[in-house]
C-alpha atoms as a PDB file:
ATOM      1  CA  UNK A   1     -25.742   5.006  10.912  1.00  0.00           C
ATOM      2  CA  UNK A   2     -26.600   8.126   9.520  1.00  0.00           C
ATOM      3  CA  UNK A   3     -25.455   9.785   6.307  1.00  0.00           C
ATOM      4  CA  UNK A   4     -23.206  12.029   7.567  1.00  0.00           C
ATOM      5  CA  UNK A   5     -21.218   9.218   9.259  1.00  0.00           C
ATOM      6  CA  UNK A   6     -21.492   7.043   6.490  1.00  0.00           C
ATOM      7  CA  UNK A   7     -20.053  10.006   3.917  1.00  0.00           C
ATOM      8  CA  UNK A   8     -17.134  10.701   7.041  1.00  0.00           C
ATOM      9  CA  UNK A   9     -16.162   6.939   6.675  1.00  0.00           C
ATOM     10  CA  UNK A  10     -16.140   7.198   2.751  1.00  0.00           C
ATOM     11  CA  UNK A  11     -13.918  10.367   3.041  1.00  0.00           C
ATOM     12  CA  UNK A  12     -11.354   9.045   5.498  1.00  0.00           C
ATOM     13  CA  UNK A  13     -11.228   5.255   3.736  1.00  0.00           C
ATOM     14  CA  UNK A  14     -10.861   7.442   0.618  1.00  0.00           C
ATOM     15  CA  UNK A  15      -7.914   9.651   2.082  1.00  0.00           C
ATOM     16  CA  UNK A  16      -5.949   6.351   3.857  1.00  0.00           C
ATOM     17  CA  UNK A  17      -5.727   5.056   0.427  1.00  0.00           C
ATOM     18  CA  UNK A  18      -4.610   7.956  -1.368  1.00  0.00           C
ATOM     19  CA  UNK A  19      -2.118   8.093   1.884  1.00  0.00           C
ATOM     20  CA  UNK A  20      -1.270   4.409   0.670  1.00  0.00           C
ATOM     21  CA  UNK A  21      -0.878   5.069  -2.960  1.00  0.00           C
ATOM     22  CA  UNK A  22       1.502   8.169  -2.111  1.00  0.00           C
ATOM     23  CA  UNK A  23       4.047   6.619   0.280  1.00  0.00           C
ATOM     24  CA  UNK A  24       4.276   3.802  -2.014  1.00  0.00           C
ATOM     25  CA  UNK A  25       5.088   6.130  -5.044  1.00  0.00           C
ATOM     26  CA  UNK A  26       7.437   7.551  -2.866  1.00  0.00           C
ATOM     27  CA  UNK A  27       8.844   4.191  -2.340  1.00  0.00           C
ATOM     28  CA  UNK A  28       8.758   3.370  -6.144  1.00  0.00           C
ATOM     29  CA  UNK A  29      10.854   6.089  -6.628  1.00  0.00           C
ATOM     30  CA  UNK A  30      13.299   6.259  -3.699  1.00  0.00           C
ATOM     31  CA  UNK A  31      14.167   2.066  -3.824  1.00  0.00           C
ATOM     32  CA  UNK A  32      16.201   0.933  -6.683  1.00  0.00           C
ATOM     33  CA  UNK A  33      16.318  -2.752  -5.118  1.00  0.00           C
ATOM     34  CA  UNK A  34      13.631  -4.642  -6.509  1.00  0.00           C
ATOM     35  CA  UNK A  35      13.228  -6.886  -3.714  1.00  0.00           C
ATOM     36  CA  UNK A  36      13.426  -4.349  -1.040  1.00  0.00           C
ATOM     37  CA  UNK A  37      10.819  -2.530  -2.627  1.00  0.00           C
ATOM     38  CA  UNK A  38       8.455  -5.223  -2.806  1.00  0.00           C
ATOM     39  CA  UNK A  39       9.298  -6.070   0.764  1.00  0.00           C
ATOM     40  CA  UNK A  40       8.171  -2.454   1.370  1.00  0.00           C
ATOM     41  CA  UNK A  41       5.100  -2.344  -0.588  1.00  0.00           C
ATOM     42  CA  UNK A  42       3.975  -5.641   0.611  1.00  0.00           C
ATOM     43  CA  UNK A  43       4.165  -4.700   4.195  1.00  0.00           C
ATOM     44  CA  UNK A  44       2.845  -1.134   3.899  1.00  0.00           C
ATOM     45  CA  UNK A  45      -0.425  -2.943   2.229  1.00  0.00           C
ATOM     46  CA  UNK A  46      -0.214  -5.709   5.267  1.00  0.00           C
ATOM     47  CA  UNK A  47      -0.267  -2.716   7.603  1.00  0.00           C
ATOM     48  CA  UNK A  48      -2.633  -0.747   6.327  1.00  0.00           C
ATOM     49  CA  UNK A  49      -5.215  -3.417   5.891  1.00  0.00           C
ATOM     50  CA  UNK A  50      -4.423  -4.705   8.936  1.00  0.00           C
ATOM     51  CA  UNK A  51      -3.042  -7.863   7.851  1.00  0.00           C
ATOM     52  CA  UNK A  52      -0.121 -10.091  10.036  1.00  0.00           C
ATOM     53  CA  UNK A  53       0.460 -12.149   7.160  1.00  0.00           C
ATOM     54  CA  UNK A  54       1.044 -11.359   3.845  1.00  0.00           C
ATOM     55  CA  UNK A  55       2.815 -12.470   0.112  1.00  0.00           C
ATOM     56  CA  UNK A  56       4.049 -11.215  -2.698  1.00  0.00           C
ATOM     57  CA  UNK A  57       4.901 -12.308  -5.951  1.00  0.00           C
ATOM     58  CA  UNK A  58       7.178 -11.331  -9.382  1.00  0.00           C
ATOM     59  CA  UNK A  59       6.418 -12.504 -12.665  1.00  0.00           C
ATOM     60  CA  UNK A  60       9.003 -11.547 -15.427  1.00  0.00           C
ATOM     61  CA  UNK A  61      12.535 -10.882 -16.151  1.00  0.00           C
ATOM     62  CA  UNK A  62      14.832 -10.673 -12.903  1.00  0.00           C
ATOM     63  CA  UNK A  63      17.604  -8.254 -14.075  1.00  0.00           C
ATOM     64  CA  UNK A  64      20.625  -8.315 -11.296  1.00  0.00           C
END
């Protein structure tokens, strides 16, 4: 591979997870159900890295 297609790769990994990290701020603040959100989160990471299974987990306070 040559280092121009290995730097292209960098950038565009680089730029689908600042694509990640912004729809799930957007999600953060647009969600006010806490289990929706992580059911959001969760499956936005699944997707993105391609996964068909996934879990998530809360540790904590649960305020209803």
């Amino acid at each position: 591979m040559t280092t121009q297609a290995t730097t292209d790769q960098m950038l565009e990994r680089r730029v689908r997870q600042l694509l990640l990290l912004q729809e799930t701020a957007k999600k953060v603040n647009s969600i006010l159900d806490l289990e929706q959100l992580l059911d959001k989160i969760v499956g936005g990471v699944a997707e993105a890295f391609g996964c068909n299974r996934t879990a998530g987990t809360s540790q904590g306070p649960h305020y209803e």
